[in-house]
PDB file of N, CA and C in Angstrom:
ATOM      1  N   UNK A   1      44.956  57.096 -30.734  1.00  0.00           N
ATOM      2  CA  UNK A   1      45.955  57.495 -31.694  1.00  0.00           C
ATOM      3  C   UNK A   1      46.324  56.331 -32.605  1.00  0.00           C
ATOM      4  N   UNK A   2      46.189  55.363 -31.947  1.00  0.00           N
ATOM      5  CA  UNK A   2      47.093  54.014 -32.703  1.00  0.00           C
ATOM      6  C   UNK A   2      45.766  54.155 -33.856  1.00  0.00           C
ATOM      7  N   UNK A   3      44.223  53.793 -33.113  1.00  0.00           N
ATOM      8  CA  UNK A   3      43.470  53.465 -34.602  1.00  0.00           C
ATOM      9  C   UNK A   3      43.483  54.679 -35.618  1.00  0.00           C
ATOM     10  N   UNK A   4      44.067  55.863 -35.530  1.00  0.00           N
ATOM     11  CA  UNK A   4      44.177  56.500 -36.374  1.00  0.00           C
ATOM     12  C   UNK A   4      45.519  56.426 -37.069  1.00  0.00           C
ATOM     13  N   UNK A   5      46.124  56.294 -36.402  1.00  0.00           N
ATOM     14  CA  UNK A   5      47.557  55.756 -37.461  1.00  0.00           C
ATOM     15  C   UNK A   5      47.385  55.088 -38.018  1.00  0.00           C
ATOM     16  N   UNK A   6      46.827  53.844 -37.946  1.00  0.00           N
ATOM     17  CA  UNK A   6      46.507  52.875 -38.569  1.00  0.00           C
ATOM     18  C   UNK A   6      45.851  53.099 -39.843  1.00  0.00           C
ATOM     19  N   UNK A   7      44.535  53.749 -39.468  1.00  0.00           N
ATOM     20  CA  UNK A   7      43.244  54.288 -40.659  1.00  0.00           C
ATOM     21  C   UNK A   7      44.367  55.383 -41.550  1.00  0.00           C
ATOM     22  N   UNK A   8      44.859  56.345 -41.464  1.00  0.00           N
ATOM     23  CA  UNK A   8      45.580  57.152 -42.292  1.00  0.00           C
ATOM     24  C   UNK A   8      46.816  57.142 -43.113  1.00  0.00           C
ATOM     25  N   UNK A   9      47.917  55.366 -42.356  1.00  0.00           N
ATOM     26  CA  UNK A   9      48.830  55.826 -42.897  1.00  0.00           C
ATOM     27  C   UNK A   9      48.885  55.152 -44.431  1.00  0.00           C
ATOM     28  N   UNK A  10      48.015  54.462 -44.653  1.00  0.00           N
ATOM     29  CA  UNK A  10      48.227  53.886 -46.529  1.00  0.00           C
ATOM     30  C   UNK A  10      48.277  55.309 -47.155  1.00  0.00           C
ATOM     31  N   UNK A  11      47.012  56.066 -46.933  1.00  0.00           N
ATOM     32  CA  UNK A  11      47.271  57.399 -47.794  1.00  0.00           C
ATOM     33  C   UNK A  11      48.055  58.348 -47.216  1.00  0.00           C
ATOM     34  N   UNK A  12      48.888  58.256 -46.084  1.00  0.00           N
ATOM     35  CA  UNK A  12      49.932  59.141 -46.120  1.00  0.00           C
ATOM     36  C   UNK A  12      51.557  58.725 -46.443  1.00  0.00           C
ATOM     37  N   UNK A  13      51.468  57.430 -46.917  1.00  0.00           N
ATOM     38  CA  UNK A  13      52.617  56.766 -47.604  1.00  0.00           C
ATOM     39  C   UNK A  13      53.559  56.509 -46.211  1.00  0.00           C
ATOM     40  N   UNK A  14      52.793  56.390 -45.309  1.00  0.00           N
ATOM     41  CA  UNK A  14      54.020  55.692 -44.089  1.00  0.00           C
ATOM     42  C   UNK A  14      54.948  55.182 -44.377  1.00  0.00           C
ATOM     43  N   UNK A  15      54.378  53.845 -44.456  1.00  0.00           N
ATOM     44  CA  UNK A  15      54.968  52.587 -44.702  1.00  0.00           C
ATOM     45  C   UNK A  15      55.320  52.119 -46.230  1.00  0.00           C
ATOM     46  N   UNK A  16      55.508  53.133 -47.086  1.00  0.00           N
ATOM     47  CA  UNK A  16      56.042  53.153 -47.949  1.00  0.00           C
ATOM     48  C   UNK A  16      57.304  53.056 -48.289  1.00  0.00           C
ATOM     49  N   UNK A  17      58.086  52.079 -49.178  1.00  0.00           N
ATOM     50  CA  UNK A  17      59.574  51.521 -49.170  1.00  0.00           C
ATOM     51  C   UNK A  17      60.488  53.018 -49.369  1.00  0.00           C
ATOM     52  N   UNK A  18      61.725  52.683 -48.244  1.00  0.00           N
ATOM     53  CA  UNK A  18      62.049  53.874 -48.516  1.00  0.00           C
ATOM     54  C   UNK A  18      63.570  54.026 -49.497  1.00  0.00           C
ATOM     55  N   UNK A  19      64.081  55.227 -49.898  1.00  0.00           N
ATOM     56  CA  UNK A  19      64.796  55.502 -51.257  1.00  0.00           C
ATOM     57  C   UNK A  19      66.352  55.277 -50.643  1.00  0.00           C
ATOM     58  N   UNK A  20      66.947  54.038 -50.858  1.00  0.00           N
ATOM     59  CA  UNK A  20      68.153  53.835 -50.211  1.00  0.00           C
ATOM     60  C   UNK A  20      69.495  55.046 -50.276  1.00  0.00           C
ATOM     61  N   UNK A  21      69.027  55.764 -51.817  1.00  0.00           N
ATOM     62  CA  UNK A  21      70.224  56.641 -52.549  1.00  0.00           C
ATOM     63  C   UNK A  21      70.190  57.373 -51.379  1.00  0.00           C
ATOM     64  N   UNK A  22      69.424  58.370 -50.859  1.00  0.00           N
ATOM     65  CA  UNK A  22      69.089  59.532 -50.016  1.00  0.00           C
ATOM     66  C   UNK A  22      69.167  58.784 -48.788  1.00  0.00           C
ATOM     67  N   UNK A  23      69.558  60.162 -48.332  1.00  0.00           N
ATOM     68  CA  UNK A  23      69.825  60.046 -46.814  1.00  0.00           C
ATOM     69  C   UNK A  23      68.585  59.382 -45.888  1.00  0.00           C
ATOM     70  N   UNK A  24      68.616  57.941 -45.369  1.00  0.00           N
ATOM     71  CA  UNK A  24      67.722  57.415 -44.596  1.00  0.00           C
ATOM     72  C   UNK A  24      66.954  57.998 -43.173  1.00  0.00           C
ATOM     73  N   UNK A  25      67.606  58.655 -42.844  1.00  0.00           N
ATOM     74  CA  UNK A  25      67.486  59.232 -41.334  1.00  0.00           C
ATOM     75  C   UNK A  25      66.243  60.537 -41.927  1.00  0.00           C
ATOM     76  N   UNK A  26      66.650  61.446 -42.649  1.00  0.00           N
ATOM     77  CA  UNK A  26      65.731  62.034 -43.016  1.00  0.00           C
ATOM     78  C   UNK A  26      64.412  61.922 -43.792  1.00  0.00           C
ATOM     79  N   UNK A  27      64.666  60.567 -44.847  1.00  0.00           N
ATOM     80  CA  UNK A  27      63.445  60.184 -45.411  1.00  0.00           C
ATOM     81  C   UNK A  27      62.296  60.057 -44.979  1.00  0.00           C
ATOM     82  N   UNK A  28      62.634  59.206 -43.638  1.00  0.00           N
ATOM     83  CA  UNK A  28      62.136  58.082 -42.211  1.00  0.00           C
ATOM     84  C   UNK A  28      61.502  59.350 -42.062  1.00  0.00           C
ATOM     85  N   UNK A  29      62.257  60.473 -40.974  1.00  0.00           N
ATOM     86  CA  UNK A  29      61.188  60.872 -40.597  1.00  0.00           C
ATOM     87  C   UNK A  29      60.445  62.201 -41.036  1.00  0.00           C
ATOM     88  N   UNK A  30      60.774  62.425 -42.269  1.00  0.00           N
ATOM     89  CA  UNK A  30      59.821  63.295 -43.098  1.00  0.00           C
ATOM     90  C   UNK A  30      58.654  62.150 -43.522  1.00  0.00           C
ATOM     91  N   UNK A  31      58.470  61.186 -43.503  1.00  0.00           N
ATOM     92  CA  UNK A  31      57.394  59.992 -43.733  1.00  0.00           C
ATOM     93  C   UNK A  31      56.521  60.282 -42.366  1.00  0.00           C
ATOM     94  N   UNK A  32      57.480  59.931 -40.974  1.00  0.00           N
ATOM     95  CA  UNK A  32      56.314  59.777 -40.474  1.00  0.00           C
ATOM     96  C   UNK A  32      56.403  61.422 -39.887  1.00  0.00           C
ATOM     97  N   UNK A  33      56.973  62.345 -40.234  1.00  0.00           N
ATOM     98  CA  UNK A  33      56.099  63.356 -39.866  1.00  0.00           C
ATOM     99  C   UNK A  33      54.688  63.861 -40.955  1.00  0.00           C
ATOM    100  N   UNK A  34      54.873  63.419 -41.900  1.00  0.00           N
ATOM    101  CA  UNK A  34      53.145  63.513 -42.924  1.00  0.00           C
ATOM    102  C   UNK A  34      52.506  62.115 -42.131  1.00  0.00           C
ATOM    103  N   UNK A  35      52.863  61.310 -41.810  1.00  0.00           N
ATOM    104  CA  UNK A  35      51.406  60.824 -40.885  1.00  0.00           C
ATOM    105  C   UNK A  35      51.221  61.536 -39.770  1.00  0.00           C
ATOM    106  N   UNK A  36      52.356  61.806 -38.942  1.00  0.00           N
ATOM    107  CA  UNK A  36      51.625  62.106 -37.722  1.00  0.00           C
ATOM    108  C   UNK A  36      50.816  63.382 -37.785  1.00  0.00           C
ATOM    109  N   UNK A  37      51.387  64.478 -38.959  1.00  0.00           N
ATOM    110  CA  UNK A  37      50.559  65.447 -38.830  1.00  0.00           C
ATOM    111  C   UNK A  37      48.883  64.716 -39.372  1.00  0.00           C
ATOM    112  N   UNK A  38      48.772  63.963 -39.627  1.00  0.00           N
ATOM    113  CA  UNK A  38      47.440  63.716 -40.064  1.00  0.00           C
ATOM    114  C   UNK A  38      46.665  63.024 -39.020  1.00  0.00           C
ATOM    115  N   UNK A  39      47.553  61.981 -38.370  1.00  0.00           N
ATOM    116  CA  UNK A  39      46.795  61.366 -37.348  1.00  0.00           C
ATOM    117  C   UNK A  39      46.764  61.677 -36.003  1.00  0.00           C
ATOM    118  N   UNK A  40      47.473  62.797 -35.835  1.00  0.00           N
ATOM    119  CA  UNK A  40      46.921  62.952 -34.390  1.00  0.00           C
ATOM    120  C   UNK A  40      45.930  63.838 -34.011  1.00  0.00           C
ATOM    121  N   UNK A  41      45.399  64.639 -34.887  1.00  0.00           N
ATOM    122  CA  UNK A  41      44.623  64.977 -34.882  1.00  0.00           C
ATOM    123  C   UNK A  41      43.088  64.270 -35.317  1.00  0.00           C
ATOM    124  N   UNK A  42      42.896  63.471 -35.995  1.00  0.00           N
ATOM    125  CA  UNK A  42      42.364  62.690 -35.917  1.00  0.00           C
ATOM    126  C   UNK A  42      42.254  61.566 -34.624  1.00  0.00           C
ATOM    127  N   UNK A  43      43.006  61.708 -34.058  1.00  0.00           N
ATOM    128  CA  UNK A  43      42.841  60.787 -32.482  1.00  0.00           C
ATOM    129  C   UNK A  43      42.577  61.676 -31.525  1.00  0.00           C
ATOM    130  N   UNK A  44      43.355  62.651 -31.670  1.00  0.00           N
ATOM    131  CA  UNK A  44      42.364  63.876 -30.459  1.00  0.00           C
ATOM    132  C   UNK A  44      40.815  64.364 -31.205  1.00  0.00           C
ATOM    133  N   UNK A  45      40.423  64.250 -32.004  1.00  0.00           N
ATOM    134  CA  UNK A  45      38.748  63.888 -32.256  1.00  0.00           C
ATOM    135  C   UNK A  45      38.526  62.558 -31.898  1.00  0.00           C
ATOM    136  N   UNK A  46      38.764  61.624 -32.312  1.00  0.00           N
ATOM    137  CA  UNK A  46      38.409  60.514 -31.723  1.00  0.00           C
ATOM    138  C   UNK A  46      38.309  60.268 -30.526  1.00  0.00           C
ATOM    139  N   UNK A  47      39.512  60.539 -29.817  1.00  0.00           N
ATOM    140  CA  UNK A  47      39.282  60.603 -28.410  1.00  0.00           C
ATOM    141  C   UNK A  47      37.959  61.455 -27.652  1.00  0.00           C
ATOM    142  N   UNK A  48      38.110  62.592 -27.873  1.00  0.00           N
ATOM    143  CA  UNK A  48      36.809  63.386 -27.528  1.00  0.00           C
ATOM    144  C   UNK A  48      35.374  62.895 -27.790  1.00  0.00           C
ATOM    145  N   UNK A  49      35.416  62.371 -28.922  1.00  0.00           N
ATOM    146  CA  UNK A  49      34.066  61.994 -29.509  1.00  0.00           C
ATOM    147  C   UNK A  49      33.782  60.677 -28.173  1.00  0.00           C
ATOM    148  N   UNK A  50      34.747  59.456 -27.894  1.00  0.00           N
ATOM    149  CA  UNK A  50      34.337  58.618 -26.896  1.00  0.00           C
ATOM    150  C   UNK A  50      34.506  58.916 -25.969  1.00  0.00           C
ATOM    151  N   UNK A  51      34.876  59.918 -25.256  1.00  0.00           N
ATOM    152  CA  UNK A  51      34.998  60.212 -23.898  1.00  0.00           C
ATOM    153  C   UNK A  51      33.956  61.624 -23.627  1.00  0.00           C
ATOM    154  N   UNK A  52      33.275  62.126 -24.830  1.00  0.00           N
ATOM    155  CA  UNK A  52      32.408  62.898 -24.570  1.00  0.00           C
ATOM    156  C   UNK A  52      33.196  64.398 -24.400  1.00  0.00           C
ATOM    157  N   UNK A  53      34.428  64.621 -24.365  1.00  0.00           N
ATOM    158  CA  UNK A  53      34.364  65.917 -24.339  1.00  0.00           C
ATOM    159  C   UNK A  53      35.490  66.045 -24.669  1.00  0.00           C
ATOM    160  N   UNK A  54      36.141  67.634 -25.076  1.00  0.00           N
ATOM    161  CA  UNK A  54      37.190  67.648 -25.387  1.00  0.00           C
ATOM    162  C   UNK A  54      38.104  67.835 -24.788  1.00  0.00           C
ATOM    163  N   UNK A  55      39.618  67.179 -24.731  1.00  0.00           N
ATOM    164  CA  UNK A  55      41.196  67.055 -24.198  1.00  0.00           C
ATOM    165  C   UNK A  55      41.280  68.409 -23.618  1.00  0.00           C
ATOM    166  N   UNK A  56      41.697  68.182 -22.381  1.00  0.00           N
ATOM    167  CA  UNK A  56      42.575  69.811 -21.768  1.00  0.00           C
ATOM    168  C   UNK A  56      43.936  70.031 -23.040  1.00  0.00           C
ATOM    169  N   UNK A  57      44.162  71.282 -23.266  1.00  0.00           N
ATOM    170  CA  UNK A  57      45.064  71.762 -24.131  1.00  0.00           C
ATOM    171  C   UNK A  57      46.330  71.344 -24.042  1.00  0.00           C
ATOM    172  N   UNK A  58      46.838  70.973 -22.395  1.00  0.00           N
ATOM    173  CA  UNK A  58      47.977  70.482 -22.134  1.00  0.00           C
ATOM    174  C   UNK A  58      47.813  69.298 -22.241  1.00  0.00           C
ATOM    175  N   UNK A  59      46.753  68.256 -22.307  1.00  0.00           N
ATOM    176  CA  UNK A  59      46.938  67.331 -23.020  1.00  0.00           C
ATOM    177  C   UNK A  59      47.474  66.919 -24.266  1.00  0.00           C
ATOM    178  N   UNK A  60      46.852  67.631 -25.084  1.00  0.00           N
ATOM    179  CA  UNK A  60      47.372  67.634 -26.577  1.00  0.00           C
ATOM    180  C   UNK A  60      48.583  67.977 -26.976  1.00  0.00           C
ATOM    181  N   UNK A  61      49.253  68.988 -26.000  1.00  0.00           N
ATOM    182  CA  UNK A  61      50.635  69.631 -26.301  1.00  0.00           C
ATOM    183  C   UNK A  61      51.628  67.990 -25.953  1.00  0.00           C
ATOM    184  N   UNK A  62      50.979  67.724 -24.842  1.00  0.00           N
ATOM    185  CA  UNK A  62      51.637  66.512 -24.685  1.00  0.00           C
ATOM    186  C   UNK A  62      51.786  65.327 -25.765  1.00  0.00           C
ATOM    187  N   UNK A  63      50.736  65.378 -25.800  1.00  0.00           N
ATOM    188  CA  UNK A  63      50.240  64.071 -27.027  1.00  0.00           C
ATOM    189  C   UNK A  63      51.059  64.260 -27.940  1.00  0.00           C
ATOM    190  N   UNK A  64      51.076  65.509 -28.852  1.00  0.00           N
ATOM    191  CA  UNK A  64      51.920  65.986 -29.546  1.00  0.00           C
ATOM    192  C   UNK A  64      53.356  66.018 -30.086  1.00  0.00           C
ATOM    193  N   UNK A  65      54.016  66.289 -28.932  1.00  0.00           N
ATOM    194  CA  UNK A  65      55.409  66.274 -28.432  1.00  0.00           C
ATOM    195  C   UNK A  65      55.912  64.873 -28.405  1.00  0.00           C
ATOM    196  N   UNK A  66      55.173  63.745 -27.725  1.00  0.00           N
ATOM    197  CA  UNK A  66      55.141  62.855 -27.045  1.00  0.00           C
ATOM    198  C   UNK A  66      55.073  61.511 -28.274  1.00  0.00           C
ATOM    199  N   UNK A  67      54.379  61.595 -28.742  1.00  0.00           N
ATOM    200  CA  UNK A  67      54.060  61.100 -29.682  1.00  0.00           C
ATOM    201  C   UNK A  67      54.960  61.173 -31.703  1.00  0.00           C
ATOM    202  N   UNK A  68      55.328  62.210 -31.605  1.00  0.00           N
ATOM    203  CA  UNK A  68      56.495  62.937 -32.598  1.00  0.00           C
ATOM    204  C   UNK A  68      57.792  61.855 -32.141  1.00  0.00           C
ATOM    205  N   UNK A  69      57.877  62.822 -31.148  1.00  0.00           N
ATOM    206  CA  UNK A  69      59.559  61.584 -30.379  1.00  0.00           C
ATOM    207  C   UNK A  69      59.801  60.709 -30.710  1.00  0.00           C
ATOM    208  N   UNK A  70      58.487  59.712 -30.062  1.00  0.00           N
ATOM    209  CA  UNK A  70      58.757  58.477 -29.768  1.00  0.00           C
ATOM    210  C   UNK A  70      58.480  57.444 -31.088  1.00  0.00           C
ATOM    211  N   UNK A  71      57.578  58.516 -32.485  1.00  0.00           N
ATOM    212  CA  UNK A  71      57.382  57.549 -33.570  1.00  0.00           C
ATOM    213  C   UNK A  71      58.818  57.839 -34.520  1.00  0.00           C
ATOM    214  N   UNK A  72      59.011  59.243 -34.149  1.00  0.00           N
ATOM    215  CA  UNK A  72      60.629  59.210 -35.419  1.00  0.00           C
ATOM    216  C   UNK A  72      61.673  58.486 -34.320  1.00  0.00           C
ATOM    217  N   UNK A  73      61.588  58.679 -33.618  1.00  0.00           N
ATOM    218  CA  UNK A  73      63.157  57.918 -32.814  1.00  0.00           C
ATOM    219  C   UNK A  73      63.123  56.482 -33.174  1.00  0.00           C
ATOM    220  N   UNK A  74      61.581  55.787 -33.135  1.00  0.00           N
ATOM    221  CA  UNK A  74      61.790  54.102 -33.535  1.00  0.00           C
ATOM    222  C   UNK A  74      61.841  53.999 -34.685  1.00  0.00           C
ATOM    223  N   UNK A  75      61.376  54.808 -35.570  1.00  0.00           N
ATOM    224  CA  UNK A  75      61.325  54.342 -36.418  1.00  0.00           C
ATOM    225  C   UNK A  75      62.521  54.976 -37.365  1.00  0.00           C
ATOM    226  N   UNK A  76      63.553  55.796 -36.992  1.00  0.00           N
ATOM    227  CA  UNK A  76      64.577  56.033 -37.471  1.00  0.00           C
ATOM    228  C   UNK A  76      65.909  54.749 -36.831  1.00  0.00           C
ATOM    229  N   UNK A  77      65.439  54.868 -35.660  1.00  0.00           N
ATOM    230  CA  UNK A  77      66.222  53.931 -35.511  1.00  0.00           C
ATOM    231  C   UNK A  77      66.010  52.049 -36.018  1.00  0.00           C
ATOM    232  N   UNK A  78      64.813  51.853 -36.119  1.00  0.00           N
ATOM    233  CA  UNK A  78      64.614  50.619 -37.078  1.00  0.00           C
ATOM    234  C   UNK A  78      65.290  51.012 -38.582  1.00  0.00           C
ATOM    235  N   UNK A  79      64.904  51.958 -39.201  1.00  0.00           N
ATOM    236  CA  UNK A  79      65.798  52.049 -40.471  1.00  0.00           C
ATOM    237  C   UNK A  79      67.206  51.961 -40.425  1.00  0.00           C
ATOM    238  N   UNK A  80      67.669  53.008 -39.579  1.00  0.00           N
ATOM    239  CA  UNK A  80      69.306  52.140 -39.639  1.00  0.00           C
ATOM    240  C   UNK A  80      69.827  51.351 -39.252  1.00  0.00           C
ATOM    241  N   UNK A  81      68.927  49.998 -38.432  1.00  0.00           N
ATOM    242  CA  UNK A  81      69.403  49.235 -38.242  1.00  0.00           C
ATOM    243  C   UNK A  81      69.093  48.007 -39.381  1.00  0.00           C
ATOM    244  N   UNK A  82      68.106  48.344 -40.385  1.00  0.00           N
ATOM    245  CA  UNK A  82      67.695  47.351 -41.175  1.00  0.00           C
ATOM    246  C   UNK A  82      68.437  47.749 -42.468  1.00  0.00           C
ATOM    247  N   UNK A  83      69.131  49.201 -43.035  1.00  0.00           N
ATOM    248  CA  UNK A  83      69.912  49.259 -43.539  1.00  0.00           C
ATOM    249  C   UNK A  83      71.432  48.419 -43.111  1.00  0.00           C
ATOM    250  N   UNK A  84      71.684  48.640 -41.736  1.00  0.00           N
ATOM    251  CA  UNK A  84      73.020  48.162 -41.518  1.00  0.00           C
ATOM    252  C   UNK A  84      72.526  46.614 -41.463  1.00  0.00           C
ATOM    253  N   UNK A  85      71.881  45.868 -41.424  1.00  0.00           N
ATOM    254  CA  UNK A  85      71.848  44.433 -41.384  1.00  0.00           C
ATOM    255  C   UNK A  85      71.658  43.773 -43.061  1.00  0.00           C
ATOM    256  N   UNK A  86      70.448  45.030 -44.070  1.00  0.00           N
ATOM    257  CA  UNK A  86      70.702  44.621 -45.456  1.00  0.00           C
ATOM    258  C   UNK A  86      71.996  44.741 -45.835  1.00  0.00           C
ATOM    259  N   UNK A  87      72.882  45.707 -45.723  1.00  0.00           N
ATOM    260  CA  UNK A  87      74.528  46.255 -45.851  1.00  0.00           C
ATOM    261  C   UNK A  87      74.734  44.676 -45.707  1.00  0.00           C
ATOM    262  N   UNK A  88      75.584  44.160 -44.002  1.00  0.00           N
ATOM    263  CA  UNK A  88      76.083  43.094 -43.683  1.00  0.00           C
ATOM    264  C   UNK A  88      75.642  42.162 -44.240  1.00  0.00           C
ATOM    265  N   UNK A  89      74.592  41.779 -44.891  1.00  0.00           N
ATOM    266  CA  UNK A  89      73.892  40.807 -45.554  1.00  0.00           C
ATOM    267  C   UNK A  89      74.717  40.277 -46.749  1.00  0.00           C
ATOM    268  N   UNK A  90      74.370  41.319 -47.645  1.00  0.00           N
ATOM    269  CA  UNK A  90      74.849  41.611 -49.155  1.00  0.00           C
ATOM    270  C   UNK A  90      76.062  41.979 -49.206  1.00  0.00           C
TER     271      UNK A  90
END
């Protein structure tokens, strides 16, 4: 999964600066939900392709789920904390 995040997210604007006016929490993770819809599927092919066969279904539901969570929760929560530290800054 990671080398596909990696490979997809320039053209899915991941890591693209985000719009301070608008609400941060939602920007964040409408960003990384257009990567993840792109890359995890691309890692469940990848995966299959090196392991020779394809993921049990409850794998993927997992992957899925699992993977959603844990990239908007950090990475929403890195945004408001790098908003609240630019804030205290300035």
């Amino acid at each position: 999964f990671l080398t596909a995040w990696l490979a997809s997210s320039p053209f899915t604007g991941v890591y693209s600066p985000d719009d301070r006016n608008s609400n941060i929490v939602a920007s964040t993770a409408l960003k990384i939900g257009k990567g993840w819809i792109v890359a995890i599927p691309i890692g469940i092919v990848g995966r299959g392709i090196i392991k020779g066969y394809v993921p049990p279904v409850p794998f993927m539901i997992v992957t899925l789920i699992s993977t959603l969570v844990i990239l908007v929760g950090v990475r929403v929560l890195f945004s408001v904390l790098e908003d609240f530290f630019v804030e205290l800054v300035n």
